[in-house]
Protein backbone atom coordinates (compact mmCIF):
# COMPACT_ATOMS: atom_id res chain seq x y z
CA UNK A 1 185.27 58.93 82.73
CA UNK A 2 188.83 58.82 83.68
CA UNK A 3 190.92 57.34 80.25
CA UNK A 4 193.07 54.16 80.92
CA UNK A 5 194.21 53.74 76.94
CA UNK A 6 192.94 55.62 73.42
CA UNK A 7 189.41 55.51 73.14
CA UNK A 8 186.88 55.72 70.76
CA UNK A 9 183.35 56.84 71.85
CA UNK A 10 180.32 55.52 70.49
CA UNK A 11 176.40 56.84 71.00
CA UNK A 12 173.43 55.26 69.98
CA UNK A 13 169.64 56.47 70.62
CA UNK A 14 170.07 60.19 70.00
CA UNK A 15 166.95 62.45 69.26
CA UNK A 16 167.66 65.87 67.48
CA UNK A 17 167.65 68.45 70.49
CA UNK A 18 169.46 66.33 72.84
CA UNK A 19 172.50 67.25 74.88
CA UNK A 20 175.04 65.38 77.22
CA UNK A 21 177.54 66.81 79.25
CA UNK A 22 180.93 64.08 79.83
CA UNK A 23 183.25 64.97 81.98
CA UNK A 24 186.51 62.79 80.78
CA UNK A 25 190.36 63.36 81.73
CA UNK A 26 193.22 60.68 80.96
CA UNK A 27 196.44 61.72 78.58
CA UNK A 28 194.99 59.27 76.01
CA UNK A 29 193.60 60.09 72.38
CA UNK A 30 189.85 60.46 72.59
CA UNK A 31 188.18 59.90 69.46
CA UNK A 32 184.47 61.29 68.89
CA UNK A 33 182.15 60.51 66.26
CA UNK A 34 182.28 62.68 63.63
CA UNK A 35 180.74 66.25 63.77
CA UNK A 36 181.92 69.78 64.27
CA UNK A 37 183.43 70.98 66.73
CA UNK A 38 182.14 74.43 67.34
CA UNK A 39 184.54 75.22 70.08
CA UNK A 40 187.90 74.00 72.42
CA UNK A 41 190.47 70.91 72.09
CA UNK A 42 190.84 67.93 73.99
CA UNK A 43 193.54 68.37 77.23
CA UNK A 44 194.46 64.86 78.61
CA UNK A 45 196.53 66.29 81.04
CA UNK A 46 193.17 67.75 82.81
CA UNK A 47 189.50 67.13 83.15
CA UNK A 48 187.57 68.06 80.14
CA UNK A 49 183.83 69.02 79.85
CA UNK A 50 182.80 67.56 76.65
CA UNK A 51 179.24 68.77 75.64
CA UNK A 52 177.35 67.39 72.75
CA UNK A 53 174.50 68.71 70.96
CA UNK A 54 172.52 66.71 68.99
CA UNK A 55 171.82 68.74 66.01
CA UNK A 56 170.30 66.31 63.05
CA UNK A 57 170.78 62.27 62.62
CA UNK A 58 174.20 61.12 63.77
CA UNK A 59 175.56 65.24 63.53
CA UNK A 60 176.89 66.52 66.34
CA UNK A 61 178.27 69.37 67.93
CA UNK A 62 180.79 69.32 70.52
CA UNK A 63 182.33 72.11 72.69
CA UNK A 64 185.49 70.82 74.89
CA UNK A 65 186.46 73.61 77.88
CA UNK A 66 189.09 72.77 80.48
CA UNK A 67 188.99 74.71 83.90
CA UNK A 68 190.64 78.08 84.42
């Protein structure tokens, strides 16, 4: 997902166990439901790979890693 303005992400249906991988670039604020974030910040200025864990109801954990 390539950012055209701030945006605010959303997820609905989530199991305990799951996990998505989003790749998202655009120098916009990227807001994610709240969790922890167990490693890396968000770098609009390159693609990010956003993974999320689904670790209990509506917790998550994200990691965010640009590329070397």
């Amino acid at each position: 997902k390539t950012l055209s303005g701030d945006t605010t992400l959303t997820f609905s249906n989530t199991a305990i166990g799951m996990v998505k991988d989003l790749v998202i670039t655009g120098d916009h604020a990227l807001t994610l439901p709240a969790g922890s974030t167990v490693a890396g910040t968000y770098d609009g200025t390159v693609s990010n790979l956003i993974q999320v864990v689904v670790t209990g109801a509506s917790t998550y954990w994200y990691s965010i890693s640009q590329p070397q």
